[in-house]
N, C-alpha and C. Protein backbone atom coordinates (compact mmCIF):
# COMPACT_ATOMS: atom_id res chain seq x y z
N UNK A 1 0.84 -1.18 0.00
CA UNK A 1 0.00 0.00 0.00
C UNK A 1 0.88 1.24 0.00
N UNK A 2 0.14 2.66 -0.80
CA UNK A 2 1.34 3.63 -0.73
C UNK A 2 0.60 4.39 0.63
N UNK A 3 1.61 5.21 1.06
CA UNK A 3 1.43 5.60 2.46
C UNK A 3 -0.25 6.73 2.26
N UNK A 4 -0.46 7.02 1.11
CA UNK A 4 -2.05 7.56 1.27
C UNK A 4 -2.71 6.83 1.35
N UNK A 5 -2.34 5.66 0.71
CA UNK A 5 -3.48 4.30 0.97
C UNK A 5 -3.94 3.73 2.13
N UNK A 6 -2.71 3.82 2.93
CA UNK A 6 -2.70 3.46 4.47
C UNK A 6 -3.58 4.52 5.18
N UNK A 7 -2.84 5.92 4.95
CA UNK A 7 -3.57 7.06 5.78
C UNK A 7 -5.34 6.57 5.73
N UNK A 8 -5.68 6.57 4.37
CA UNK A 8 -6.84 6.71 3.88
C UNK A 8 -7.70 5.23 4.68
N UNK A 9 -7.35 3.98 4.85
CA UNK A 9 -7.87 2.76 5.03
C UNK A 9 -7.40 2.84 6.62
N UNK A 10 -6.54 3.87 7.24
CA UNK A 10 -6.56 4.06 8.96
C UNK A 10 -7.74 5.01 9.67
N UNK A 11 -8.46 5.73 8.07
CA UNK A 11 -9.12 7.02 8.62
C UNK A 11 -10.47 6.26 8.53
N UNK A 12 -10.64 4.95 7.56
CA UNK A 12 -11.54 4.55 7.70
C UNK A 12 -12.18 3.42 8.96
N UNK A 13 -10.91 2.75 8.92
CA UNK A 13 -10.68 1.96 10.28
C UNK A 13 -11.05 2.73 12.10
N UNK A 14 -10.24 3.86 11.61
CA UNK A 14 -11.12 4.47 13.01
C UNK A 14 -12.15 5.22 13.19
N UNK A 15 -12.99 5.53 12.00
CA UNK A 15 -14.55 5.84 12.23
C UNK A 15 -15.03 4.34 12.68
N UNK A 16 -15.01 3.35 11.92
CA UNK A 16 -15.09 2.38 12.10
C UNK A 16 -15.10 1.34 13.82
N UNK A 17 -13.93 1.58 13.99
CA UNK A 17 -13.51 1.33 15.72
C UNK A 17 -14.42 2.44 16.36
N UNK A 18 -14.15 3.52 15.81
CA UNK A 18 -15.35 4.40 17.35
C UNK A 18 -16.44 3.51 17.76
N UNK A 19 -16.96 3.28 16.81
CA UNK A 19 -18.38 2.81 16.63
C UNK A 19 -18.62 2.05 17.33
N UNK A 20 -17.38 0.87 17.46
CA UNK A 20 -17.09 -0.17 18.27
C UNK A 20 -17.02 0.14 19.78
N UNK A 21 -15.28 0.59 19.68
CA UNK A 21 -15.44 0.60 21.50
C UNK A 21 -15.17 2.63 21.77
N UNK A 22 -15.49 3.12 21.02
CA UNK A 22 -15.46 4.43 21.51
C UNK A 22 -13.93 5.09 21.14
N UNK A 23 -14.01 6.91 21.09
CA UNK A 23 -12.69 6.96 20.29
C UNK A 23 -11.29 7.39 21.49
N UNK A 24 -11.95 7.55 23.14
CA UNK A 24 -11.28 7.39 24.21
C UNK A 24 -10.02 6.11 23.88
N UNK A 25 -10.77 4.91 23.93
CA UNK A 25 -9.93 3.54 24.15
C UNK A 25 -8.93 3.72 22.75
N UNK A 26 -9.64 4.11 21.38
CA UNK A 26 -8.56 4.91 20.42
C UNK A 26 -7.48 5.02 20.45
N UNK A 27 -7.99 6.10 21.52
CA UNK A 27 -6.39 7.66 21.47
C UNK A 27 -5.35 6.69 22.13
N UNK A 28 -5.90 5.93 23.11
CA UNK A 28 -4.86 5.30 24.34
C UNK A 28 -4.25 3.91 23.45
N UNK A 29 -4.40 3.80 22.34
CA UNK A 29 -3.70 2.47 21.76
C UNK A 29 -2.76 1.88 22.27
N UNK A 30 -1.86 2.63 22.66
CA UNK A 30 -0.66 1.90 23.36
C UNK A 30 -0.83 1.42 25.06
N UNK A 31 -0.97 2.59 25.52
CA UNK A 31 -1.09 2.79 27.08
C UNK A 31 -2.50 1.83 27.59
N UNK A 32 -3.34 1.54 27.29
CA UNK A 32 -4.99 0.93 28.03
C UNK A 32 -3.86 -0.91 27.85
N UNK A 33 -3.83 -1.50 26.77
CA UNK A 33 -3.03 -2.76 26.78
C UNK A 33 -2.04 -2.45 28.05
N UNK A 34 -0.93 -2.15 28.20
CA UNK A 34 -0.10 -1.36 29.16
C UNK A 34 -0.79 -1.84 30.38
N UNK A 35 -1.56 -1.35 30.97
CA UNK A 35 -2.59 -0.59 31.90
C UNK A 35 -2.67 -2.12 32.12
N UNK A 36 -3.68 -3.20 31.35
CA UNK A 36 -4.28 -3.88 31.35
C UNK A 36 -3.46 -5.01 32.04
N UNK A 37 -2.70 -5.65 31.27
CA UNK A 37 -1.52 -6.13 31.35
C UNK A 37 -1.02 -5.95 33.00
N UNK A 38 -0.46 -4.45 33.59
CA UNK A 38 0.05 -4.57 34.84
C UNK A 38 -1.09 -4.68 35.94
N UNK A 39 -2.27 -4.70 35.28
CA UNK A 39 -3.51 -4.88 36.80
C UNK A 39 -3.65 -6.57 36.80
N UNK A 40 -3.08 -7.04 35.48
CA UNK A 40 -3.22 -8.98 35.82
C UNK A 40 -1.99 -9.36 36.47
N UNK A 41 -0.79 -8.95 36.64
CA UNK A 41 0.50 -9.77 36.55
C UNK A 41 0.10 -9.84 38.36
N UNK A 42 -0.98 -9.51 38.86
CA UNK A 42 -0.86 -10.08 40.75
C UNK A 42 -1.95 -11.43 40.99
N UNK A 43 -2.67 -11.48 39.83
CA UNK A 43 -3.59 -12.56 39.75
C UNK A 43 -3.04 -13.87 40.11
N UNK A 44 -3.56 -14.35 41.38
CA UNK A 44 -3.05 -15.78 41.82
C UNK A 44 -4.72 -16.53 42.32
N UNK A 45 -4.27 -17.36 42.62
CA UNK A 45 -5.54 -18.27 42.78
C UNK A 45 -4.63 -19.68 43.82
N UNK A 46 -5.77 -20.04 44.98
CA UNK A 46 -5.19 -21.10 45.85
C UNK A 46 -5.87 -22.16 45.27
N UNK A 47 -4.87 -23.29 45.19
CA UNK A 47 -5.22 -24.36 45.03
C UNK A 47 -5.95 -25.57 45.25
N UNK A 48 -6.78 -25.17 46.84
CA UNK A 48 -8.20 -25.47 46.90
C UNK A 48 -9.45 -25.10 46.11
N UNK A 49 -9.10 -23.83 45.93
CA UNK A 49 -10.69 -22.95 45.27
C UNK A 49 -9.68 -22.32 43.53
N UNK A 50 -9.40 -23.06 42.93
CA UNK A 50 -8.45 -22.85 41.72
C UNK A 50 -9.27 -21.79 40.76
N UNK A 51 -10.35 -21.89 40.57
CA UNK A 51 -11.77 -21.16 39.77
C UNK A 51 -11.78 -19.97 39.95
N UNK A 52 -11.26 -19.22 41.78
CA UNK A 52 -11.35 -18.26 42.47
C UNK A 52 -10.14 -17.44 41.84
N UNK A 53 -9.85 -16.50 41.18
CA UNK A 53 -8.89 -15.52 41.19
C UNK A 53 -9.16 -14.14 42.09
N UNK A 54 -8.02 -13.95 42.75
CA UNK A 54 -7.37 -13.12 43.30
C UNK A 54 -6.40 -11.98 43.09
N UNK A 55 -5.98 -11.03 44.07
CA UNK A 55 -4.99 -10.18 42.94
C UNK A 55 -3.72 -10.30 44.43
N UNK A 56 -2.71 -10.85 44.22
CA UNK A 56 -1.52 -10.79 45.42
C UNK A 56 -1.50 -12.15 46.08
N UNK A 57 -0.89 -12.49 47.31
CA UNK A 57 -0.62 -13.37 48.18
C UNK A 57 -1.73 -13.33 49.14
N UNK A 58 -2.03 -14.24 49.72
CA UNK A 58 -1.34 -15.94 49.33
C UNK A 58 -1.96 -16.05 48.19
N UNK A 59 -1.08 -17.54 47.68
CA UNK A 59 -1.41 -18.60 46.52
C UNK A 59 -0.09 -18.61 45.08
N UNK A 60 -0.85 -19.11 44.62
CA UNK A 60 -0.20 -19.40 42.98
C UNK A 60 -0.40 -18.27 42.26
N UNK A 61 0.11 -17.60 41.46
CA UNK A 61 0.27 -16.72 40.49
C UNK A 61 -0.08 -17.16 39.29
N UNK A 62 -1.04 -16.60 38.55
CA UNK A 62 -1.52 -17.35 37.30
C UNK A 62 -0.40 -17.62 36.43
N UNK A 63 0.08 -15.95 36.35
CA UNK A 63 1.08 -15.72 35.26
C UNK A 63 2.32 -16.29 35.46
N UNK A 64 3.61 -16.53 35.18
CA UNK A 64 4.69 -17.05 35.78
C UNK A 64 5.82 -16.20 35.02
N UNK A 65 6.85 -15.72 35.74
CA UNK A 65 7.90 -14.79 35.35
C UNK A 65 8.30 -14.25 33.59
N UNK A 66 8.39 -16.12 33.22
CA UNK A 66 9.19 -15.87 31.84
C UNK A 66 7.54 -15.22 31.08
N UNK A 67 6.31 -15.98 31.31
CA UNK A 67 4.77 -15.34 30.38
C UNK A 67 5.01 -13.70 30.64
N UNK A 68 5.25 -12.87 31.44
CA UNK A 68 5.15 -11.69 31.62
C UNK A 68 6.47 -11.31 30.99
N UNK A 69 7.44 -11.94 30.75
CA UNK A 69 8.30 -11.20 29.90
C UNK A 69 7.90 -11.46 29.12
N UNK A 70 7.35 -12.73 28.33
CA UNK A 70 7.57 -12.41 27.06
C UNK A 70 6.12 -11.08 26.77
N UNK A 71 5.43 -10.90 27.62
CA UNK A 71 4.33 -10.39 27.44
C UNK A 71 4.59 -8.79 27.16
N UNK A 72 5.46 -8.65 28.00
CA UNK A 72 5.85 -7.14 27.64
C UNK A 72 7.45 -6.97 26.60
N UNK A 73 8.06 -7.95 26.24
CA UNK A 73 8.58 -7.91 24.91
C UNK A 73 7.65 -7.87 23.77
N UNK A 74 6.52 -8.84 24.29
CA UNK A 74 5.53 -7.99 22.89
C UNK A 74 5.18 -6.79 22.80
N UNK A 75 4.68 -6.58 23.92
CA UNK A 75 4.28 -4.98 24.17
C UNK A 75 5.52 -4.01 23.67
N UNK A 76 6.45 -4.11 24.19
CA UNK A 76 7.33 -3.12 23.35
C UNK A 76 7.45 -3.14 22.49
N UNK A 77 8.06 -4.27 21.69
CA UNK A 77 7.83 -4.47 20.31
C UNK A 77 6.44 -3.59 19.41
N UNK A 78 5.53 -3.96 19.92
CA UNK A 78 4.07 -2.92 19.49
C UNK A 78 4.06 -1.90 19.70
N UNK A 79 4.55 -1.23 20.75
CA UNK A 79 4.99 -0.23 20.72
C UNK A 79 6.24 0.72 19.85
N UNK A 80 6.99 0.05 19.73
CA UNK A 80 8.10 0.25 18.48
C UNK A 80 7.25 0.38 17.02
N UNK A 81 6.08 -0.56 16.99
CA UNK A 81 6.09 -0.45 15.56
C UNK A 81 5.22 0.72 15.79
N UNK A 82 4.19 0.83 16.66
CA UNK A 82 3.68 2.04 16.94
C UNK A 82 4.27 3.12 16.56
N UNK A 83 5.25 3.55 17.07
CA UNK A 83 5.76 4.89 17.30
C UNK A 83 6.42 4.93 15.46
N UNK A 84 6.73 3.68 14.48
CA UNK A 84 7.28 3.92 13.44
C UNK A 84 6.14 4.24 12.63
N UNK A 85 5.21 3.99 12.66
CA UNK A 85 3.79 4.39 12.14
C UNK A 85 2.46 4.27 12.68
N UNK A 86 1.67 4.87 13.21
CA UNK A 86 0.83 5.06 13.66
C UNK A 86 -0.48 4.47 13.27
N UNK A 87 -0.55 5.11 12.13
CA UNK A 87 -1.44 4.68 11.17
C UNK A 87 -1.38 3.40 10.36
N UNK A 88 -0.46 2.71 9.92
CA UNK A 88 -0.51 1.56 9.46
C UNK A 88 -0.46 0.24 10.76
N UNK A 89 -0.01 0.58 11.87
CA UNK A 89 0.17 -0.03 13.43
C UNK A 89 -1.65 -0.25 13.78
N UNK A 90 -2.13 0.55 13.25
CA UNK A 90 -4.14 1.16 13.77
C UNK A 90 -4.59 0.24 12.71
N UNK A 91 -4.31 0.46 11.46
CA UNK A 91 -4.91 -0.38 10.19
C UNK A 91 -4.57 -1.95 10.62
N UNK A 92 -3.60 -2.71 10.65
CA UNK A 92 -3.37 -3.74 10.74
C UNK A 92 -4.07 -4.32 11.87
N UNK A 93 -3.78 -3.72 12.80
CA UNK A 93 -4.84 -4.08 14.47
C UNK A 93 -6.07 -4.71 14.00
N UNK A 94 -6.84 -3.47 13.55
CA UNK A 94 -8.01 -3.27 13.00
C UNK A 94 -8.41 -4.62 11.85
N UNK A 95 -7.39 -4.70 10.79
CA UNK A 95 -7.51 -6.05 10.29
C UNK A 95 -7.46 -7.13 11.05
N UNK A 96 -6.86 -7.63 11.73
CA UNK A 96 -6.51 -8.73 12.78
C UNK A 96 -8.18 -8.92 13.78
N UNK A 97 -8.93 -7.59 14.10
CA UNK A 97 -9.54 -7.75 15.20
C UNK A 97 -10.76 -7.86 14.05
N UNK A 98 -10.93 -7.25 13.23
CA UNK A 98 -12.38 -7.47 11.96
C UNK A 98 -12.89 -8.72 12.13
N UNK A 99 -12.26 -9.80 11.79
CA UNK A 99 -13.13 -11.09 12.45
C UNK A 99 -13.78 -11.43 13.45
N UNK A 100 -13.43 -11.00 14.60
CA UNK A 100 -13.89 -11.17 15.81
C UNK A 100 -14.88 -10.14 15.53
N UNK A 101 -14.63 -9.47 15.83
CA UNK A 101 -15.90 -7.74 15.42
C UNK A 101 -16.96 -8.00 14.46
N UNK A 102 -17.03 -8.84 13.77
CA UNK A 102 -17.55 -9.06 12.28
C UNK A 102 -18.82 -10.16 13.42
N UNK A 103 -17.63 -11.23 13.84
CA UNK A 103 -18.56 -12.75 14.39
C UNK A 103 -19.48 -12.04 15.61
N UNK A 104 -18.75 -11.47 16.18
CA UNK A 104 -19.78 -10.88 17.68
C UNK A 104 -21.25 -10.11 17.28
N UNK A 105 -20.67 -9.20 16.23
CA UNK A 105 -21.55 -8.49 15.83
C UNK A 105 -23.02 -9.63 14.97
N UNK A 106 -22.87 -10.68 14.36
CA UNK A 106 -23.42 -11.50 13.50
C UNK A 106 -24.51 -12.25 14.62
N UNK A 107 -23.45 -12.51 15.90
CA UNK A 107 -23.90 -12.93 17.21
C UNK A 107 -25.00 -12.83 17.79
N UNK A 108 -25.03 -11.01 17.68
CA UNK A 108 -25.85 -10.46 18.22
C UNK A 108 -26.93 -10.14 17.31
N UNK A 109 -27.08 -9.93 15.99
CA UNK A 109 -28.29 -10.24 15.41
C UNK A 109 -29.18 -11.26 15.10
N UNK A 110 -28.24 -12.39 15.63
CA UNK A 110 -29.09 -13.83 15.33
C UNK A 110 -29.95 -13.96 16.10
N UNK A 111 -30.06 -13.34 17.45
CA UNK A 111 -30.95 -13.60 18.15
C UNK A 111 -32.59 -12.57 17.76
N UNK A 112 -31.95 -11.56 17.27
CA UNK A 112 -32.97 -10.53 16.82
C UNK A 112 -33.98 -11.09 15.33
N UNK A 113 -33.00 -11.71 14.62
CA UNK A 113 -33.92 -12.37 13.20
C UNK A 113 -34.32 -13.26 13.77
N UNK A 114 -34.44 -14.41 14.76
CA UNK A 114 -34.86 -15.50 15.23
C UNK A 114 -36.00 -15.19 16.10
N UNK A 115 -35.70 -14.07 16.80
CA UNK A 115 -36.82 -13.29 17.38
C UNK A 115 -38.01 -12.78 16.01
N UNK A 116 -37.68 -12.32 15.01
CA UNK A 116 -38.82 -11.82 14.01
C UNK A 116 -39.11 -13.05 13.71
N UNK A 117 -38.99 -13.45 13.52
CA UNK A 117 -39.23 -14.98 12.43
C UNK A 117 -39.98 -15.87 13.60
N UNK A 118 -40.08 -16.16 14.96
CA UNK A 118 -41.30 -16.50 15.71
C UNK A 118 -41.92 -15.43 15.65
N UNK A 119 -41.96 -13.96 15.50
CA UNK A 119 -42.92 -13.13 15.63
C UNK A 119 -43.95 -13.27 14.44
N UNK A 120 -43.17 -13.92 13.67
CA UNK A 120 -44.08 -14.01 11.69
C UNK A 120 -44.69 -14.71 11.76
N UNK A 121 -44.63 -16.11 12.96
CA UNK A 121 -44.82 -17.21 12.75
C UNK A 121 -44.32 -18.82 11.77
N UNK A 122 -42.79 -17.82 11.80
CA UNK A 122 -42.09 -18.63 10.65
C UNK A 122 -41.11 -19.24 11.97
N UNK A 123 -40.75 -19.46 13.19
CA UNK A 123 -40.28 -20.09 13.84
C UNK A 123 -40.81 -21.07 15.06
C-alpha cells in the first residue's frame, strides 16, 4: 500500500472502531493494553478454590515470570512499531480484530432475526 493508501484505510478503520469501542480507548492504543496487562501480573488463585482468582498473596500466580516477559517484549515491540507508524500499526490491528468484530456483531443479530421470524410465525 502507498502511504495515502494506508492514511486513507486508517481514517476509515477508526470511524469504524469508534463505533465499536469508543474513540477514548482509540487515542490510548498503546497505554490501556499497558494498563491492562500490569492490573493482571498479581492474579493468583489457591489451590483449593483454583476457579477463584485473586490479585496478590497468598497462593499461585496465574502468570509465571518468563509469560510476563515475554508479554511485555511484545508490548514493546508494538509499541516500536507504533511509534514507526501510527497509522498503518491502527490499520493492521483493525484487520486482525475485523473477524472477531464481524462474528460478535453477526452474534448479536441472530438472536434478533430468530426473534422476528417467531414473531411471523415462521419459527
Amino acid at each position: 500500500m502507498t502511504p495515502d493508501e494506508v492514511a486513507d484505510a486508517a481514517a476509515a478503520d477508526a470511524e469504524e472502531l469508534d463505533l465499536v469501542v469508543g474513540p477514548v480507548v482509540r487515542e490510548g492504543t498503546m497505554v490501556e493494553p499497558g494498563l491492562q496487562h500490569i492490573h493482571g501480573l498479581s492474579m493468583a488463585y489457591n489451590p483449593e478454590s483454583p476457579h477463584l482468582i485473586h490479585h496478590g498473596p497468598p497462593g499461585i500466580y496465574v502468570r509465571t515470570l518468563d509469560m510476563v516477559r515475554a508479554d511485555l517484549e511484545k508490548w514493546i515491540d508494538e509499541c516500536r512499531r507504533y511509534d514507526e507508524n501510527p497509522e498503518e500499526f491502527r490499520h493492521l490491528a483493525w484487520e486482525l480484530a475485523r473477524p472477531y468484530v464481524e462474528a460478535e456483531r453477526a452474534k448479536q443479530r441472530r438472536p434478533q432475526r430468530e426473534a422476528r421470524g417467531t414473531a411471523d410465525g415462521l419459527g
